[in-house]
Protein backbone atom coordinates (compact mmCIF):
# COMPACT_ATOMS: atom_id res chain seq x y z
CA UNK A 1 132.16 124.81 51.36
CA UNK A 2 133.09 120.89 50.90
CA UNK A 3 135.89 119.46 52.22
CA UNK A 4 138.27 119.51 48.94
CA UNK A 5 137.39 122.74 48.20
CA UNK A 6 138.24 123.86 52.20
CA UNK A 7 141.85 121.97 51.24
CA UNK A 8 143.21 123.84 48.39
CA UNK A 9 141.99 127.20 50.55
CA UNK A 10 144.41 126.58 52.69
CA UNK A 11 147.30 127.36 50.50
CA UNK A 12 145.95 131.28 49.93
CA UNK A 13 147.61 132.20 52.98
CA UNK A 14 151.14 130.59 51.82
CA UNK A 15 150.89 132.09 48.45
CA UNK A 16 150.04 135.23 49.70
CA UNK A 17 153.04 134.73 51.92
CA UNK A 18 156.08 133.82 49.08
CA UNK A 19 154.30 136.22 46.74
CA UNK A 20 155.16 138.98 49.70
CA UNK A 21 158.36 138.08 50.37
CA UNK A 22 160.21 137.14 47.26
CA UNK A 23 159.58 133.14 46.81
CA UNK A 24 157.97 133.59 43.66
CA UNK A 25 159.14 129.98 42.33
CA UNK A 26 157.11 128.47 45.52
CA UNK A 27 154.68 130.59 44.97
CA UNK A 28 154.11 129.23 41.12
CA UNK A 29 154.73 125.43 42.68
CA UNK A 30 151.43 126.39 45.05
CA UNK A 31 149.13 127.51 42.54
CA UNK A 32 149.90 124.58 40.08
CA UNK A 33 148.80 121.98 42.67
CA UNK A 34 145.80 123.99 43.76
CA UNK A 35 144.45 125.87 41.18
CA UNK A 36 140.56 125.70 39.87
CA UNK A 37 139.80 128.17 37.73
CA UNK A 38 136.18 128.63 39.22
CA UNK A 39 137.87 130.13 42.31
CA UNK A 40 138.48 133.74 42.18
CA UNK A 41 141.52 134.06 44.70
CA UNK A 42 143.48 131.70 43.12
CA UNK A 43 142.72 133.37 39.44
CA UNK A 44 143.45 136.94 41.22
CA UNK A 45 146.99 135.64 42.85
CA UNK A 46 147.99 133.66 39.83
CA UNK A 47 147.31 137.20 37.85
CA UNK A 48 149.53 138.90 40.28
CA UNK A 49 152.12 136.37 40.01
CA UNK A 50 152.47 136.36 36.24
CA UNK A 51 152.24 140.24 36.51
CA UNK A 52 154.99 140.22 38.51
CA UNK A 53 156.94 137.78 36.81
CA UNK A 54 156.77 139.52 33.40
CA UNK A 55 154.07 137.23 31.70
CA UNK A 56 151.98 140.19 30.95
CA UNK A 57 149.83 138.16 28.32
CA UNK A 58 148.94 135.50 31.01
CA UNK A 59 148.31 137.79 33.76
CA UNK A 60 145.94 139.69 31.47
CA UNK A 61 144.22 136.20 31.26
CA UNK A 62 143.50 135.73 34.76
CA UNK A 63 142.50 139.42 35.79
CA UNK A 64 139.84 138.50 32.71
CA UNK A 65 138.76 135.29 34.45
CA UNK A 66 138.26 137.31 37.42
CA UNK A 67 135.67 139.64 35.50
CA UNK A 68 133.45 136.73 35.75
CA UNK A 69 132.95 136.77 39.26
CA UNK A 70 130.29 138.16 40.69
CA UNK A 71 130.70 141.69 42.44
CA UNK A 72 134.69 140.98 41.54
CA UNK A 73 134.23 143.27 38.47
CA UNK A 74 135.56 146.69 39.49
CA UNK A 75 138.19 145.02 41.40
CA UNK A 76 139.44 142.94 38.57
CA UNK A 77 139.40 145.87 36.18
CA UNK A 78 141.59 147.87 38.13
CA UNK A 79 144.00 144.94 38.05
CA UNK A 80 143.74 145.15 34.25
CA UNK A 81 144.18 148.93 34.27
CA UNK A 82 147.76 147.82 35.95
CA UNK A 83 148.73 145.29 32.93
CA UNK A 84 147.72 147.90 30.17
CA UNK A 85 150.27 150.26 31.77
CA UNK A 86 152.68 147.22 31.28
CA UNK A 87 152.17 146.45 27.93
CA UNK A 88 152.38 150.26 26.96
CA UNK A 89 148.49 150.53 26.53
CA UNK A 90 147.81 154.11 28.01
CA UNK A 91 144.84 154.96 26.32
CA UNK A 92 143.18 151.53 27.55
CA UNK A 93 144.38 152.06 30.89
CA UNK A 94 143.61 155.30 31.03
CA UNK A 95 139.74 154.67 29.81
CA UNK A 96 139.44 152.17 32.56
CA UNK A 97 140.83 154.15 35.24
CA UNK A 98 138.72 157.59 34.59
CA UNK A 99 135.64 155.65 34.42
CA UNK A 100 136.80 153.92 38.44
CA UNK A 101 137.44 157.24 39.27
CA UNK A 102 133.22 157.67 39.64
CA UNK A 103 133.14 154.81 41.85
CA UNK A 104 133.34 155.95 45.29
CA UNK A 105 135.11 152.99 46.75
CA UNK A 106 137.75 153.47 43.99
CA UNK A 107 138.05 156.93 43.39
CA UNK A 108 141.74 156.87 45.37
CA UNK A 109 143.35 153.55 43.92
CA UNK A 110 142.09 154.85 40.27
CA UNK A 111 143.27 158.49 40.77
CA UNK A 112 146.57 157.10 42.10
CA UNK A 113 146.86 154.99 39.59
CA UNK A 114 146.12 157.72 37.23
CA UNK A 115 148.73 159.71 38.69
CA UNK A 116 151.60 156.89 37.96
CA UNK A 117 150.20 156.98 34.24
CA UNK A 118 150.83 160.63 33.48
CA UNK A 119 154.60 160.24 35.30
CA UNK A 120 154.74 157.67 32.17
CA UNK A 121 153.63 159.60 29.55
CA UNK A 122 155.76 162.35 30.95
CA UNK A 123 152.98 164.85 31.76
CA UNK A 124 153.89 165.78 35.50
CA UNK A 125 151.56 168.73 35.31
CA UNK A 126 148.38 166.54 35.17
CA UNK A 127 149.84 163.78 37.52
CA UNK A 128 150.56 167.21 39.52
CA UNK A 129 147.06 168.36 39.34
CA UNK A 130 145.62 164.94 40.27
CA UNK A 131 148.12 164.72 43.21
CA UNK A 132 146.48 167.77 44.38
CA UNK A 133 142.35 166.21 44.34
CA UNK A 134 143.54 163.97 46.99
CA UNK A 135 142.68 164.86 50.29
CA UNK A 136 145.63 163.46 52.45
CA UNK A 137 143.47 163.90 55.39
CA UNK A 138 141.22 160.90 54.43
CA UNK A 139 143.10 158.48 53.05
CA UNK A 140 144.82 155.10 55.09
CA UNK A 141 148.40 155.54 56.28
CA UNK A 142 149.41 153.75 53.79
CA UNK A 143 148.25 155.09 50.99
CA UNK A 144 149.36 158.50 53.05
CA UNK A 145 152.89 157.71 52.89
CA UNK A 146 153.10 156.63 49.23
CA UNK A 147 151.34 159.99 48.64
CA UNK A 148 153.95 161.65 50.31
CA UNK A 149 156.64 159.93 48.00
CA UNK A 150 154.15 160.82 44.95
CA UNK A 151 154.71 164.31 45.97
CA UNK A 152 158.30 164.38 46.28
CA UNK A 153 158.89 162.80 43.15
CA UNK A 154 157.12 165.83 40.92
CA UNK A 155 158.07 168.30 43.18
CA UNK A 156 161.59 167.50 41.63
CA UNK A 157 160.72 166.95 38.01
CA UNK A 158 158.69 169.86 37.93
CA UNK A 159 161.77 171.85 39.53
CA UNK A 160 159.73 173.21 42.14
CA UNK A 161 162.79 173.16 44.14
CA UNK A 162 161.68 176.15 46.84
CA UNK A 163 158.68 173.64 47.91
CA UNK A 164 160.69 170.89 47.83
CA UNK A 165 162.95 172.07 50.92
CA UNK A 166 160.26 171.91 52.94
CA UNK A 167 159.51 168.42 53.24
CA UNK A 168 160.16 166.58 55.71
CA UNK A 169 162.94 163.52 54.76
CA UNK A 170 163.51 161.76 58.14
CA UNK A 171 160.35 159.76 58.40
CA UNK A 172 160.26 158.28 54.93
CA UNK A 173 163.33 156.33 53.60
CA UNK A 174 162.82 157.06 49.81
CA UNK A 175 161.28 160.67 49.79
CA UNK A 176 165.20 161.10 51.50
CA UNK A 177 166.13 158.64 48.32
CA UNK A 178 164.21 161.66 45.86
CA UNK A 179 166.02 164.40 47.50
CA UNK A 180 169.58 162.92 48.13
CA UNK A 181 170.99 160.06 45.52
CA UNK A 182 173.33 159.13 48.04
CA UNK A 183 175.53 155.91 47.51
CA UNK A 184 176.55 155.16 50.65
CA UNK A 185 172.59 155.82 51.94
CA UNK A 186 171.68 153.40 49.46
CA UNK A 187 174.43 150.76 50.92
CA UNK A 188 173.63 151.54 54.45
CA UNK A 189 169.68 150.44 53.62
CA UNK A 190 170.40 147.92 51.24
CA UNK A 191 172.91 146.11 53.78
CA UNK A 192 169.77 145.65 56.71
CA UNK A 193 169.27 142.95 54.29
CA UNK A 194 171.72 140.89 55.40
CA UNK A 195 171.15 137.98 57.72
CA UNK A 196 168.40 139.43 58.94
CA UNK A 197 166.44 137.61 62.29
CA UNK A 198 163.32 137.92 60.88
CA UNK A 199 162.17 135.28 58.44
CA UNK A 200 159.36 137.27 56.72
CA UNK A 201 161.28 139.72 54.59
CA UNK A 202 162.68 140.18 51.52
CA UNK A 203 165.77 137.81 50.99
CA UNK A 204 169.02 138.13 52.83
CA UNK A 205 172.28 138.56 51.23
CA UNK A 206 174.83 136.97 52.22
CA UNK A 207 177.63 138.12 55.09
CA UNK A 208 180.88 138.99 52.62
CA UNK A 209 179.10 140.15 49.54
CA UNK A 210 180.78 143.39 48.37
CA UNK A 211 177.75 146.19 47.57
CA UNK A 212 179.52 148.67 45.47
CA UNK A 213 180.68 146.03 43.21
CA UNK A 214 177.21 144.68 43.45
CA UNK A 215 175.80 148.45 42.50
CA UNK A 216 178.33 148.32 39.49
CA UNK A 217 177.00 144.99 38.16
CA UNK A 218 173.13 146.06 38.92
CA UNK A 219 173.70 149.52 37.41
CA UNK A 220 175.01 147.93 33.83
CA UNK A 221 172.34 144.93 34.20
CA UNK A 222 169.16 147.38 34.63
CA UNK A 223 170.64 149.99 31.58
CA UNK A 224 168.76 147.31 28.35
CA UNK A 225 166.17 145.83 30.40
CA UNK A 226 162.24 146.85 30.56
CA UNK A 227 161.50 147.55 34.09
CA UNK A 228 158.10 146.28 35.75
CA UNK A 229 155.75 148.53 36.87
CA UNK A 230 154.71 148.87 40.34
CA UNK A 231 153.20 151.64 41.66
CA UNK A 232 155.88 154.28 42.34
CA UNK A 233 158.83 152.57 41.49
CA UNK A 234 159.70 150.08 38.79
CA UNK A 235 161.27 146.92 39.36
CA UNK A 236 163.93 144.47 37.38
CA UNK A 237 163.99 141.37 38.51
CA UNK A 238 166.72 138.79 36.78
CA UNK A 239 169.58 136.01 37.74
CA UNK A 240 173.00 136.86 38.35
CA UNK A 241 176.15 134.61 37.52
CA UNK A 242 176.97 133.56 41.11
CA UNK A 243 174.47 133.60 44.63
CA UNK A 244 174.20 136.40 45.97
CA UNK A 245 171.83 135.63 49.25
CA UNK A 246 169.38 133.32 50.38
CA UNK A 247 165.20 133.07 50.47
CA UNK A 248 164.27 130.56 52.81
CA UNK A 249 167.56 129.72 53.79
CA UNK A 250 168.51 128.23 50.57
CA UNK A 251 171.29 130.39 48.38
CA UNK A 252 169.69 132.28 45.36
CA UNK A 253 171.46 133.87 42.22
CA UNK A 254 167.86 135.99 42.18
CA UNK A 255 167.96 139.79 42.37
CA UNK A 256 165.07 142.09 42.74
CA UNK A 257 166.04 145.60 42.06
CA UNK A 258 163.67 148.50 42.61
CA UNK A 259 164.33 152.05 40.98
CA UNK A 260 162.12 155.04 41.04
CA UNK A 261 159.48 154.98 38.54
CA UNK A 262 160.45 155.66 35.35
CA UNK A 263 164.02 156.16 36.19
CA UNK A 264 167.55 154.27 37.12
CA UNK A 265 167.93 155.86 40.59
CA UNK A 266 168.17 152.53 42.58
CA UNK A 267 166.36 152.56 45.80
CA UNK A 268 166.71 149.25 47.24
CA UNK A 269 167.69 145.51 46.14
CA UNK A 270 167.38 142.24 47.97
CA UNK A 271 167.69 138.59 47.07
CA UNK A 272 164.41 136.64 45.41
CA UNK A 273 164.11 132.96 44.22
CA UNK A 274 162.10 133.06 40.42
CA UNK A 275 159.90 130.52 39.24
CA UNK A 276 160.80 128.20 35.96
CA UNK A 277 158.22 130.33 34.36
CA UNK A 278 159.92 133.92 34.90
CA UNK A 279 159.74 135.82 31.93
CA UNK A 280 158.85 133.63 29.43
CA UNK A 281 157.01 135.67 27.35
CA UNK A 282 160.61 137.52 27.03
CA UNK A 283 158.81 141.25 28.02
CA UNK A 284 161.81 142.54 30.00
CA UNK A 285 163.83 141.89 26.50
CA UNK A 286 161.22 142.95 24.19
CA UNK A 287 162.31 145.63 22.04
CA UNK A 288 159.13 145.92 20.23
CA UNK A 289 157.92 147.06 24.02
CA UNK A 290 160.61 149.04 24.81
CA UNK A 291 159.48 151.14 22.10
CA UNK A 292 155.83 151.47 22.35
CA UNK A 293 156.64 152.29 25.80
CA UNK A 294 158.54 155.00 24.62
CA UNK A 295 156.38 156.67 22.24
CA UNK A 296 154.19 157.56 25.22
CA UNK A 297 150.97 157.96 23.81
CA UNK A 298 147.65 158.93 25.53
């Protein structure tokens, strides 16, 4: 590796860091000053970043340079599975996905993937069935205790309400959030993010912000806009008239909101800073995806 090259490496880790925790407009002003596109990490993070940030088109772009790459292939096709399921593309996605599914390094990420898909379409039988190939047993914490949430969540919209009593809420914040839509839960969790010690987190609001007039104003925002995708959950992300906290202690009008997938049950908020860039390609107002999300085809 020559020296230059070694330079612009450095900034991974700080991308990777504001991508994490919120600072997506650092995270943009990063990649502009070190991006090549003949380096994969900085094509795959600048993918995630437009992903995130609602430029579906652009991220699509990227994932695509990352195809390119030399034993990057399977890696970067999953990534495209994930912007298909933005742009509405099931069929696409779901192509990509079965065919990852005979890969034996990716058999869990596609088949949980997979599972998110059908919860789109509305077919919580299949996601159901697929839930049910995983063996919990051999799979990373991680990955164990989104599984569990997985669970939850089709237990209840398949009314299985008898199996549903017997899991266990206390250990996992929003399998309780499934079971109980409790307000003042949601306040109690929502308000650890308020001047909290611990730099490396996602935003702090700030001390005399009032959260049920917050909830009212995040409830009406969230009703016309397209969510983003993420795994279980989807999440808006969008300015509000006045600051309402502070990423890297500067004061931020950016909210993230994050609602079960597929649905307006809020399960947590916290204060982001967006880039220039957010949402240009106007997909959290786009009608024209609003409905071909809609129509739910396979």
């Amino acid at each position: 590796m020559y020296q230059g090259q070694q330079k612009f490496l450095e900034c991974v880790p700080q991308i990777n860091e504001n991508i994490i925790t919120g600072n997506y407009f650092q995270a943009r002003k990063l990649l502009k000053e070190n991006y090549r596109p003949n380096v994969h990490v900085l094509n795959q993070y600048y993918g995630l970043l437009e992903n995130i940030e609602n430029n579906f088109h652009r991220s699509k772009e990227y994932y695509n340079n990352c195809s390119i790459f030399k034993g990057k292939e399977l890696s970067a096709l999953l990534s495209l599975s994930k912007i298909h399921l933005q742009l509405g593309d099931y069929s696409i996605a779901k192509d990509i996905l079965t065919n990852l599914q005979k890969k034996e390094s990716y058999y869990y990420q596609a088949t949980i993937n997979l599972i998110f898909l059908y919860i789109l379409v509305k077919d919580y039988e299949q996601a159901y069935y697929l839930y049910e190939t995983i063996n919990v047993e051999e799979i990373p914490v991680k990955t164990y205790k989104q599984c569990q949430i997985i669970k939850t969540y089709l237990l209840k919209k398949l009314g299985k309400t008898a199996m549903l009593k017997k899991i266990d809420c206390s250990t996992n914040y929003t399998v309780k959030r499934i079971t109980n839509n409790c307000e003042e839960d949601l306040i109690k969790h929502i308000k650890r993010h308020v001047n909290l010690e611990n730099e490396f987190t996602n935003g702090k609001f700030v001390t005399n912000i009032d959260f049920k007039k917050l909830l009212e104003v995040i409830n009406k925002e969230i009703q016309h806009l397209n969510p983003n995708h993420f795994e279980i959950s989807d999440i808006y992300r969008f300015s509000l008239n006045e600051p309402i906290g502070y990423k890297d202690n500067q004061l931020t009008t950016d909210i993230a909101v994050a609602t079960l997938l597929d649905t307006k049950t809020i399960i947590t908020m916290y204060p982001v800073k967006l880039s220039p860039e957010f949402n240009i390609e106007q997909n959290a107002n786009d009608s024209a995806l609003k409905l071909k999300r809609q129509n739910r085809l396979l």
